[in-house]
C-alpha atoms as a PDB file:
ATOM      1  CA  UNK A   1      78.865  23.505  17.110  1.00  0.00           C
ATOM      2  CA  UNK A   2      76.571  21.092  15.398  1.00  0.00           C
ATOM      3  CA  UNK A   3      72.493  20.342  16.098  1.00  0.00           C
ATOM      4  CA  UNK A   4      73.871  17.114  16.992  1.00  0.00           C
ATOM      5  CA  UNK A   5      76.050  18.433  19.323  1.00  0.00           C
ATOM      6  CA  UNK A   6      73.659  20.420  20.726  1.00  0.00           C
ATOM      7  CA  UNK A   7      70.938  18.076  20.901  1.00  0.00           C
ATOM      8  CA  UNK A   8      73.486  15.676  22.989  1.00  0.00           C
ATOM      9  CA  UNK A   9      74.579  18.675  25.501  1.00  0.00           C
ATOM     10  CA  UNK A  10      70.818  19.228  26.326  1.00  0.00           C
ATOM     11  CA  UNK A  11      70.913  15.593  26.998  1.00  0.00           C
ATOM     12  CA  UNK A  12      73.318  15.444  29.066  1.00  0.00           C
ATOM     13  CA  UNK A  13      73.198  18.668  31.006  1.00  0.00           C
ATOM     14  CA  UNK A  14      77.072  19.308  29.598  1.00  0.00           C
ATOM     15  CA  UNK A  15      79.073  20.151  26.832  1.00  0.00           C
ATOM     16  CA  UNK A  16      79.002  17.038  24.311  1.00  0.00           C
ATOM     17  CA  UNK A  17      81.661  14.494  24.814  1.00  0.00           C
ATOM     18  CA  UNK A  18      84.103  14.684  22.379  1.00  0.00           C
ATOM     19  CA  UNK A  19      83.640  11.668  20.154  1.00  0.00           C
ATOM     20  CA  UNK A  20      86.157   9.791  18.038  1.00  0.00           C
ATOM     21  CA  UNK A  21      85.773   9.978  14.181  1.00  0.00           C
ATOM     22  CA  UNK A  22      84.192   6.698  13.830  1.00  0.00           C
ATOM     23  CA  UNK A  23      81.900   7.248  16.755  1.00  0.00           C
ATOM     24  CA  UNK A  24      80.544  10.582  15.042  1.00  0.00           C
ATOM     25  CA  UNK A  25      80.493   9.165  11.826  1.00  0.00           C
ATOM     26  CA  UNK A  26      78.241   6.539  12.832  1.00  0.00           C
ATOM     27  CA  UNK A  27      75.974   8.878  15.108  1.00  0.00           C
ATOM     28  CA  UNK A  28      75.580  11.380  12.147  1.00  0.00           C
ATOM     29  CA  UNK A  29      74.351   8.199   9.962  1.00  0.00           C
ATOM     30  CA  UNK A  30      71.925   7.540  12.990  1.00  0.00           C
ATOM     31  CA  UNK A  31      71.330  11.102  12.366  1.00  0.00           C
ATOM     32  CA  UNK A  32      70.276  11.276   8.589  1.00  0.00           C
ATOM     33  CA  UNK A  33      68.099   7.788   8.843  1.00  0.00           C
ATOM     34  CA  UNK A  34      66.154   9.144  11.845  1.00  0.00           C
ATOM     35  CA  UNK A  35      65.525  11.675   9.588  1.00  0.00           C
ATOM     36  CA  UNK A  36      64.352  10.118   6.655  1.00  0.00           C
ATOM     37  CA  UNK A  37      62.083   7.688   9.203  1.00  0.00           C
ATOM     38  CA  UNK A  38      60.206  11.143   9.675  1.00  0.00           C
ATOM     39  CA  UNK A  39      60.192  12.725   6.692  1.00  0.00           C
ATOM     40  CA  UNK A  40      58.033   9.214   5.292  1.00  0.00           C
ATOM     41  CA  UNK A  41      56.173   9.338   8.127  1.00  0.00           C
ATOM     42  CA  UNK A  42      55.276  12.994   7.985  1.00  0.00           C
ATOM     43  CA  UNK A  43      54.394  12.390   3.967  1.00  0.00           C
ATOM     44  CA  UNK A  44      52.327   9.071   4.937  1.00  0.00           C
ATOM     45  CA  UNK A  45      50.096  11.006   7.146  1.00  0.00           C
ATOM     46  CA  UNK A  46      49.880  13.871   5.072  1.00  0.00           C
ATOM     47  CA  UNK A  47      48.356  11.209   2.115  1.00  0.00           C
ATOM     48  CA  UNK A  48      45.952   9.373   4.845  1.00  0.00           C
ATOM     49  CA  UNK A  49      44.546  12.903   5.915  1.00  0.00           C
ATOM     50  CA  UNK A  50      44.050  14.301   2.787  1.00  0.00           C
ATOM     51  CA  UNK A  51      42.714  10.674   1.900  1.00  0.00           C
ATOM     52  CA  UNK A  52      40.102  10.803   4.323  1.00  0.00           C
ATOM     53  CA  UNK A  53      39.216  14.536   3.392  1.00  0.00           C
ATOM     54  CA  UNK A  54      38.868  13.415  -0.486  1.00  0.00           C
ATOM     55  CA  UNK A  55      36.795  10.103   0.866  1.00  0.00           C
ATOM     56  CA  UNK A  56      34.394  12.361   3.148  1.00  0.00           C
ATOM     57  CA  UNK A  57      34.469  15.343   0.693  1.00  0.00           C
ATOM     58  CA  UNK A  58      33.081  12.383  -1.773  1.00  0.00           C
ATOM     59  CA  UNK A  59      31.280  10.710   0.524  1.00  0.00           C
ATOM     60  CA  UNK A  60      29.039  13.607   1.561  1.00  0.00           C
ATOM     61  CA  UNK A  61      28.616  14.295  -2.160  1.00  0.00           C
ATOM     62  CA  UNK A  62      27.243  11.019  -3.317  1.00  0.00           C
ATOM     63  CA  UNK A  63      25.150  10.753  -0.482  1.00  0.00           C
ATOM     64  CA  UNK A  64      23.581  14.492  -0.705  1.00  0.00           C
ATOM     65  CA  UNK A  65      22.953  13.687  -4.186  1.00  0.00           C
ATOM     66  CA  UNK A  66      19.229  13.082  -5.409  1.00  0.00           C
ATOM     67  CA  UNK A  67      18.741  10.065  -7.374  1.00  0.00           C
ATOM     68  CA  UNK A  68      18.401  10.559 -11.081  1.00  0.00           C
ATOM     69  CA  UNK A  69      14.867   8.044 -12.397  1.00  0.00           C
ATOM     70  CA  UNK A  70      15.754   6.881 -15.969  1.00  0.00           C
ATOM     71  CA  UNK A  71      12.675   5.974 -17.954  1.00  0.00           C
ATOM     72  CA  UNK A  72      12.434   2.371 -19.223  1.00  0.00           C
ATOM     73  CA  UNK A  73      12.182   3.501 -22.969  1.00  0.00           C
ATOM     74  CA  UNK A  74      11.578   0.865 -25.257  1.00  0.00           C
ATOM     75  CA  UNK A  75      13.791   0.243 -28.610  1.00  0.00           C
ATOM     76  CA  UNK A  76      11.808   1.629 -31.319  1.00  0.00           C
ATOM     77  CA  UNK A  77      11.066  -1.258 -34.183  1.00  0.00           C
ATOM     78  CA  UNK A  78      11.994  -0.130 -37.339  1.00  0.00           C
ATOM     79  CA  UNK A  79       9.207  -0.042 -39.409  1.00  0.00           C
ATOM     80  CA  UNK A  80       8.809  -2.315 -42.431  1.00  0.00           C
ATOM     81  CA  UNK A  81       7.347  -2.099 -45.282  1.00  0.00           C
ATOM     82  CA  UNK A  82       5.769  -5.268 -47.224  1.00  0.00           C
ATOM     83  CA  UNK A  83       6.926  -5.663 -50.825  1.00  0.00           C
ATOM     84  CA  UNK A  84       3.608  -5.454 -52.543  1.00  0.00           C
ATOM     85  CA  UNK A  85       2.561  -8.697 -53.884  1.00  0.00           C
ATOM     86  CA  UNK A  86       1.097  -8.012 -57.841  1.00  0.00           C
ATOM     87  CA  UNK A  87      -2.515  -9.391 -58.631  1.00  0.00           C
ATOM     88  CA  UNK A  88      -2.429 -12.215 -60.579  1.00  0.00           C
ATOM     89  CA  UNK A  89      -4.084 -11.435 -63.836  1.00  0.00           C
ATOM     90  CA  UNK A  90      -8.051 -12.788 -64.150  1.00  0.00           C
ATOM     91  CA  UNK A  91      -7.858 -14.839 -67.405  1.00  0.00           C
ATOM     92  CA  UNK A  92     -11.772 -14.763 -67.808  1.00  0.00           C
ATOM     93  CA  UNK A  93     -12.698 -10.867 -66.803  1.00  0.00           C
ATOM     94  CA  UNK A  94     -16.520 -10.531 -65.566  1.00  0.00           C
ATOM     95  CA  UNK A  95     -16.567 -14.413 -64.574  1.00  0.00           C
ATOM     96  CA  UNK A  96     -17.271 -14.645 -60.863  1.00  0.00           C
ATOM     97  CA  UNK A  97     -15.202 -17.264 -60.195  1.00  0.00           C
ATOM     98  CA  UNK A  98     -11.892 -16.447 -61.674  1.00  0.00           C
ATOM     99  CA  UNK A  99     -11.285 -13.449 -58.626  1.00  0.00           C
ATOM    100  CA  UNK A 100      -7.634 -13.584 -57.682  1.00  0.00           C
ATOM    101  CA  UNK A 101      -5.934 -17.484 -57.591  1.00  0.00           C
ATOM    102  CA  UNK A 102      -8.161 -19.626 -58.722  1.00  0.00           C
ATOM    103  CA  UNK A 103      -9.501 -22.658 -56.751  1.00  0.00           C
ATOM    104  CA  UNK A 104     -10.147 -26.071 -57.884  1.00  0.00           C
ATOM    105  CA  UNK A 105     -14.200 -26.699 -57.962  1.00  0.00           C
ATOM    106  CA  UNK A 106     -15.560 -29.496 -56.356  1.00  0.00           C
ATOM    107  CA  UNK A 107     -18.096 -31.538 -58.112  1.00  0.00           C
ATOM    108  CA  UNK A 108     -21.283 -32.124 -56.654  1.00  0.00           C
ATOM    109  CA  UNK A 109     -22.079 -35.550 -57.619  1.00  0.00           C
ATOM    110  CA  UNK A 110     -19.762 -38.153 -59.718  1.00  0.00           C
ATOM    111  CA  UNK A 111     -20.736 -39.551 -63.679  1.00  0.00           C
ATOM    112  CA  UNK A 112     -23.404 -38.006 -66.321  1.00  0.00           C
ATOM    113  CA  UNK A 113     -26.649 -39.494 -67.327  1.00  0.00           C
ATOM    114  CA  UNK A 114     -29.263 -38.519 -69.366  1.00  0.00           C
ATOM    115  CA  UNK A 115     -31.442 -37.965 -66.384  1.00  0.00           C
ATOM    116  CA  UNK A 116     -29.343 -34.831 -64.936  1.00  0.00           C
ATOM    117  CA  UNK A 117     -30.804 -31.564 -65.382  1.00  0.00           C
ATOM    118  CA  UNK A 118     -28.744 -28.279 -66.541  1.00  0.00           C
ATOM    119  CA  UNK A 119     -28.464 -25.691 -63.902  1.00  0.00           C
ATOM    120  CA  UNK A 120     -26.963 -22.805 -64.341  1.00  0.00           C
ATOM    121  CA  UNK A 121     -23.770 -23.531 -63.120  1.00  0.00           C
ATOM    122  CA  UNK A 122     -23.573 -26.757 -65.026  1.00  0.00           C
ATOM    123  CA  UNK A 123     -24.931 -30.029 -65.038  1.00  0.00           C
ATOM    124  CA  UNK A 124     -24.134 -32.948 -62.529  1.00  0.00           C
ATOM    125  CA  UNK A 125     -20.808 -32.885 -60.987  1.00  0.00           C
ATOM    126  CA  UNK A 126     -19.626 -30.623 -63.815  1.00  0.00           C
ATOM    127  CA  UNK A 127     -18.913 -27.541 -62.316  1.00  0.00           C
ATOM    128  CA  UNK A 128     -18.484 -23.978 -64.936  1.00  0.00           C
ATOM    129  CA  UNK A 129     -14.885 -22.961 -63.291  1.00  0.00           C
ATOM    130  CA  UNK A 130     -13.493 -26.996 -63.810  1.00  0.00           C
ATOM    131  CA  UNK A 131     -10.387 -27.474 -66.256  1.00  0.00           C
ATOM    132  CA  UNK A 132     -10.800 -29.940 -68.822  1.00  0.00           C
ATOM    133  CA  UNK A 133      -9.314 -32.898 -66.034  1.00  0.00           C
ATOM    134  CA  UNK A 134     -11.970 -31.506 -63.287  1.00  0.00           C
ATOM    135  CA  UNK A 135     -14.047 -31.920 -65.885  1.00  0.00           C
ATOM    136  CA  UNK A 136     -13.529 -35.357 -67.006  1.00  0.00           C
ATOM    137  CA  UNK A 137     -13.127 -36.672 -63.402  1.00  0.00           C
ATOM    138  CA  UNK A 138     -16.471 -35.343 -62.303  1.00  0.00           C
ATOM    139  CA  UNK A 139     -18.229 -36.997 -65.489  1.00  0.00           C
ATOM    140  CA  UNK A 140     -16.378 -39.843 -64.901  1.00  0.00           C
ATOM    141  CA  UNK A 141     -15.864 -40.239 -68.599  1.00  0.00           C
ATOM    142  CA  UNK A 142     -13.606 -38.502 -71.142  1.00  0.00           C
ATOM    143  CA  UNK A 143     -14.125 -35.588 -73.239  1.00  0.00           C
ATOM    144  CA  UNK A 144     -13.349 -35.424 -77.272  1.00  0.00           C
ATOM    145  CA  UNK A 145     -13.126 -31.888 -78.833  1.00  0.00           C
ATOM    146  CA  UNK A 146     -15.853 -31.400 -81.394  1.00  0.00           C
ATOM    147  CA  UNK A 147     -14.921 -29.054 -83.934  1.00  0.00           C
ATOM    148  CA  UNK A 148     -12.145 -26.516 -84.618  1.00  0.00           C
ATOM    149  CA  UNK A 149     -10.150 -24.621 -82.005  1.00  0.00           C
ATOM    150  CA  UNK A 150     -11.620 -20.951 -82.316  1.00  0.00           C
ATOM    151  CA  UNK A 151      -9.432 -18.674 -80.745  1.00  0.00           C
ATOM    152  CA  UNK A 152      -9.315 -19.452 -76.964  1.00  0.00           C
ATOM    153  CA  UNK A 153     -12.239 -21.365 -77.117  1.00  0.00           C
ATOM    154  CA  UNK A 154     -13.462 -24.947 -78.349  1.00  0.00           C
ATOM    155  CA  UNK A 155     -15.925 -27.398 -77.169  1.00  0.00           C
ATOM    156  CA  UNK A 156     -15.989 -30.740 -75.827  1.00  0.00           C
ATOM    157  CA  UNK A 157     -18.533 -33.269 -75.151  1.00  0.00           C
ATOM    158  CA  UNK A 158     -18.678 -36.345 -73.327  1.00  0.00           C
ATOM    159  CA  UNK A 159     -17.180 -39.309 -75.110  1.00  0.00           C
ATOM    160  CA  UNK A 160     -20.245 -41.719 -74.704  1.00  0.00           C
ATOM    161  CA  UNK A 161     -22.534 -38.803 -76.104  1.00  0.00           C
ATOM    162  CA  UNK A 162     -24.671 -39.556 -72.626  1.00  0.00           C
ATOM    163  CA  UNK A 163     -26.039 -36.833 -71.948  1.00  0.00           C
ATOM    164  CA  UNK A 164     -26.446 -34.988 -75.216  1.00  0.00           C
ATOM    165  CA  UNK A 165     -24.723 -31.836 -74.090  1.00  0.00           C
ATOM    166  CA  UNK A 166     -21.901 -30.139 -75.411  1.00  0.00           C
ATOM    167  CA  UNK A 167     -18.934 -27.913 -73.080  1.00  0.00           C
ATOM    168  CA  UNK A 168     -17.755 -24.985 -73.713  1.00  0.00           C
ATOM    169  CA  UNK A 169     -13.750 -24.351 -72.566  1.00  0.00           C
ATOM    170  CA  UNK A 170     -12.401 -20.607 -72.876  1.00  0.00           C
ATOM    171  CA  UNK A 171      -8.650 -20.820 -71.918  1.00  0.00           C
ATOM    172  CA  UNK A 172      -9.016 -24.454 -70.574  1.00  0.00           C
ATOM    173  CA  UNK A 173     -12.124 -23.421 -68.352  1.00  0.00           C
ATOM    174  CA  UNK A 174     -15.157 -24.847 -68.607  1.00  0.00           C
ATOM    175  CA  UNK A 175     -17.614 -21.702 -69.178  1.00  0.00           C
ATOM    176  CA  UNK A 176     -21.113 -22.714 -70.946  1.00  0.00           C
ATOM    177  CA  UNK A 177     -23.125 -26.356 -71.471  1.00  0.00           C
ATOM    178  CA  UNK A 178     -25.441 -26.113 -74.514  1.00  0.00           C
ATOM    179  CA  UNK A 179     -27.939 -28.585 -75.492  1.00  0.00           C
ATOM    180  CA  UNK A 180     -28.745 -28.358 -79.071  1.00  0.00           C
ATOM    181  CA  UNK A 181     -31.902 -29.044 -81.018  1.00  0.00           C
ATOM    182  CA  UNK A 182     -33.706 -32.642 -80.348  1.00  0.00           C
ATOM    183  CA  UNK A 183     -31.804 -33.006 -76.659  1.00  0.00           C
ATOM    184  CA  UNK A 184     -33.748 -34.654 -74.100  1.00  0.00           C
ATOM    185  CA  UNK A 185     -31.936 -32.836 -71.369  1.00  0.00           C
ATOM    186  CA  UNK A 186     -33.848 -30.641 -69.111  1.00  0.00           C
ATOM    187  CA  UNK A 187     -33.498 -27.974 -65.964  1.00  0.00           C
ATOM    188  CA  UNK A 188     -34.854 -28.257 -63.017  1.00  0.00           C
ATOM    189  CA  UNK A 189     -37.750 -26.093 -63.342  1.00  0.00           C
ATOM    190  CA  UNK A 190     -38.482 -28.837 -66.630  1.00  0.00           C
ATOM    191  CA  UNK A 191     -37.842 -26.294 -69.127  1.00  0.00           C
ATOM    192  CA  UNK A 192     -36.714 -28.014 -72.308  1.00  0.00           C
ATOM    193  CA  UNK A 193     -36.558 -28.426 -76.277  1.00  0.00           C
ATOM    194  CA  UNK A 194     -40.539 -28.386 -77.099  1.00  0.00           C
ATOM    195  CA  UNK A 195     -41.288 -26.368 -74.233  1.00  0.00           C
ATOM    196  CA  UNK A 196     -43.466 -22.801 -75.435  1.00  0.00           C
ATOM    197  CA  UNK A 197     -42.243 -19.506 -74.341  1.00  0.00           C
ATOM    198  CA  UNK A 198     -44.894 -18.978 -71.701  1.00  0.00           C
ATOM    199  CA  UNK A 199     -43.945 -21.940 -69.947  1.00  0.00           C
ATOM    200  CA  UNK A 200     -40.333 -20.380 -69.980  1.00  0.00           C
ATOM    201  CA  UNK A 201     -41.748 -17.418 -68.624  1.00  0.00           C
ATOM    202  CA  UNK A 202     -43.796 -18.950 -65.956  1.00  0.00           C
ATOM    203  CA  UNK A 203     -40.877 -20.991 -64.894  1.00  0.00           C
ATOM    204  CA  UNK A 204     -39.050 -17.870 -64.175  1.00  0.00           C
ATOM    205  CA  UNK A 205     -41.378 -15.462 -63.340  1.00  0.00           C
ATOM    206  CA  UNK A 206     -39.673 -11.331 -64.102  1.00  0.00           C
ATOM    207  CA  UNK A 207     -36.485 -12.920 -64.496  1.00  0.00           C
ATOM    208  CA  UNK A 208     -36.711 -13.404 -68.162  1.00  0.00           C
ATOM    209  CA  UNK A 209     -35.847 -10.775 -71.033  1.00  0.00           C
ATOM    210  CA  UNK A 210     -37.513 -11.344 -74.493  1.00  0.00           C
ATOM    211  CA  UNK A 211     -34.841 -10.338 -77.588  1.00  0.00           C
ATOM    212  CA  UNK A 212     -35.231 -10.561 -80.951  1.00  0.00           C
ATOM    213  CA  UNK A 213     -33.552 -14.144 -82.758  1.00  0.00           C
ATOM    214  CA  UNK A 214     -30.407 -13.306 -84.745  1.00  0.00           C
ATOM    215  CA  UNK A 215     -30.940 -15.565 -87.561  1.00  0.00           C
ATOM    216  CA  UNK A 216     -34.449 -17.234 -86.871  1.00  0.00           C
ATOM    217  CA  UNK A 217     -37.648 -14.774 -87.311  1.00  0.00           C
ATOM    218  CA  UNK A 218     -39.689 -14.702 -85.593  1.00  0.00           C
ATOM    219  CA  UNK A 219     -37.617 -16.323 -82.883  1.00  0.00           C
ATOM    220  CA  UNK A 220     -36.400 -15.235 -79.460  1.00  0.00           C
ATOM    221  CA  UNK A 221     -33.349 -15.456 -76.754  1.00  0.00           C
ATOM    222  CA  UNK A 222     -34.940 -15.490 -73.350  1.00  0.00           C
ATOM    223  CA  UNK A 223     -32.369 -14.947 -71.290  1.00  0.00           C
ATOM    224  CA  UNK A 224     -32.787 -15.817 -67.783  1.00  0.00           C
ATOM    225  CA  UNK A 225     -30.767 -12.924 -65.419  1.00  0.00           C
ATOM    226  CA  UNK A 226     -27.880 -13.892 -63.719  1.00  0.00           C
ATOM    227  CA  UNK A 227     -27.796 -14.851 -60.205  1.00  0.00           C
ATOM    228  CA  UNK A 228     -25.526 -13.615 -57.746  1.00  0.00           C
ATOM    229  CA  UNK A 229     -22.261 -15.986 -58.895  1.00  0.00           C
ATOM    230  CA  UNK A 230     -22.956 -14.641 -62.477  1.00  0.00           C
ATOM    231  CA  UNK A 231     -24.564 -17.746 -63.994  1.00  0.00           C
ATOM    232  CA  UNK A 232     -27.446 -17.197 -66.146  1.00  0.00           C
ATOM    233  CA  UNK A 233     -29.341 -19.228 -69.014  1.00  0.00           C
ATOM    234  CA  UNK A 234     -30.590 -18.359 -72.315  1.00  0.00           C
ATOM    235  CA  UNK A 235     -33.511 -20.069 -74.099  1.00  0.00           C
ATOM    236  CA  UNK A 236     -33.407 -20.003 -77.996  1.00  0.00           C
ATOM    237  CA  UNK A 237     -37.103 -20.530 -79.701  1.00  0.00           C
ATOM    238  CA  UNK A 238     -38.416 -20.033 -83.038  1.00  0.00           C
ATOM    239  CA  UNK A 239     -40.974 -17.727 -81.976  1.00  0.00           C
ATOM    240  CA  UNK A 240     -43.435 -20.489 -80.479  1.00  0.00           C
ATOM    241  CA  UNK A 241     -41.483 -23.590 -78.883  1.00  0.00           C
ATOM    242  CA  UNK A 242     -37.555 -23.860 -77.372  1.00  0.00           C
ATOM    243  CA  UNK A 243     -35.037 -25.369 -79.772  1.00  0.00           C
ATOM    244  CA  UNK A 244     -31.936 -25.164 -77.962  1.00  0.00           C
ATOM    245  CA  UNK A 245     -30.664 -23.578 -74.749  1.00  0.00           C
ATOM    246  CA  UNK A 246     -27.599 -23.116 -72.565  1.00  0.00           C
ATOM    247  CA  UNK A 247     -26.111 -22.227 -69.083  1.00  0.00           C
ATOM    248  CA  UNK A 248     -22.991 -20.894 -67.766  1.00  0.00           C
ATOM    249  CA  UNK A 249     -20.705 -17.634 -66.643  1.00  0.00           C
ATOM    250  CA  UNK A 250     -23.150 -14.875 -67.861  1.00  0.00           C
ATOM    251  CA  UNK A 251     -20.123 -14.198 -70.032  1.00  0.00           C
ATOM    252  CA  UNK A 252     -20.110 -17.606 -72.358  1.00  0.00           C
ATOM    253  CA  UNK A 253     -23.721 -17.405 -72.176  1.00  0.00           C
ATOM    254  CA  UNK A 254     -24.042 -14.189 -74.191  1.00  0.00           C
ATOM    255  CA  UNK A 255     -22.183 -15.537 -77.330  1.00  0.00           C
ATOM    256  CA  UNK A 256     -24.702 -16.072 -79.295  1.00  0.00           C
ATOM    257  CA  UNK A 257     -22.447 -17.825 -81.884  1.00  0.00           C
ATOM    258  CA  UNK A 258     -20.373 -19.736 -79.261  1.00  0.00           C
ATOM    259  CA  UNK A 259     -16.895 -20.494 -80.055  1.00  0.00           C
ATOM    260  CA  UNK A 260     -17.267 -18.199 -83.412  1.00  0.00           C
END
């Protein structure tokens, strides 16, 4: 006897009924669906309970868990390292001015008479430092070269001849003024041509050094010490009175011959 036909007996308190063939054909189809209906049920709630033990086993674990504290650390910046920039070269070594780039030099004053007095640093609006067109524009005249080109150097002076002063240029920058023999120019202190040695000394009291004349004995240089931008003067005499002097860069002042 089948489970079906057993199942149907305990039913119905009896032996089964004896079924036609279509009859048990259908009931054994009831048969095999019902029992597909709980073999998919059985496997659904097998997935939903071990589900819920995976979700809890998870859960408990993520919440038992101590929270992990990242530190906020920065990006490093790379490091860079400037190109090194080259010096640009000093055209006129031991002038003051002429440290790194030069600068353009402001005049003090506009135009040239015969009234300004030489400082060290020039005379008027002319500036030592100027080039040739600084030059010019704070005379407020033009300048004529008098004489040869000598090396790097030549001088100028002013085209009307007012003052009587000649300029020095060393590689296009203005470097000395000179004012020769019979000049009516003077500096501030009123040291000029005619004036005696003493007077040069008083004007300039320690800051004056007595050498020997190159050419002219018994003459002198006194040379008046720089200041602290490197300008100095230098007073040529013939051993009694001034005949010429000059002013500039401590540099151009020294060369005793000028341009030569």
């Amino acid at each position: 006897m089948s489970d079906l036909d057993n199942r149907l007996e305990s039913l119905t308190d009896g032996p089964a009924p004896v079924l036609a063939p279509a009859e048990l054909v259908r009931r054994r189809g009831e048969q095999r669906r019902r029992r597909t209906r709980l073999s998919v049920a059985a496997v659904s709630a097998a997935v939903l309970v071990t589900g819920g033990f995976a979700y809890e086993s998870l859960s408990g674990s993520w919440n038992d868990r101590a929270v992990t504290q990242f530190a906020n650390t920065p990006t490093p910046t790379p490091t860079l390292t400037p190109t090194p920039i080259p010096a640009p070269t000093d055209p006129h070594p031991g002038h003051p001015r002429w440290v790194g780039t030069p600068k353009t030099v402001q005049p003090r004053e506009t135009g040239l008479t015969s009234s300004h007095r030489l400082r060290r640093d020039g005379i008027g609006g002319v500036t030592v430092g100027m080039t040739v067109a600084e030059a010019q524009a704070a005379a407020g005249q033009r300048f004529v070269q008098e004489g040869d080109v000598l090396g790097n150097c030549v001088y100028m002076v002013p085209k009307t001849r007012v003052p009587a002063v000649s300029f020095m240029f060393v590689d296009g920058v203005m470097s000395r003024v000179d004012v020769y023999r019979g000049g009516k120019t003077r500096t501030p202190e009123g040291i000029g041509n005619g004036s005696t040695e003493q007077q040069v000394k008083d004007a300039y009291p320690g800051m004056i050094v007595v050498e020997p004349h190159w050419y002219e004995h018994p003459g002198h240089y006194l040379h008046l010490k720089p200041d602290n931008n490197g300008h100095s003067m230098n007073f040529e005499t013939d051993g009694v009175l001034v005949t010429r002097f000059y002013g500039g860069f401590e540099t151009a002042v020294i060369r005793i011959e000028g341009c030569a």
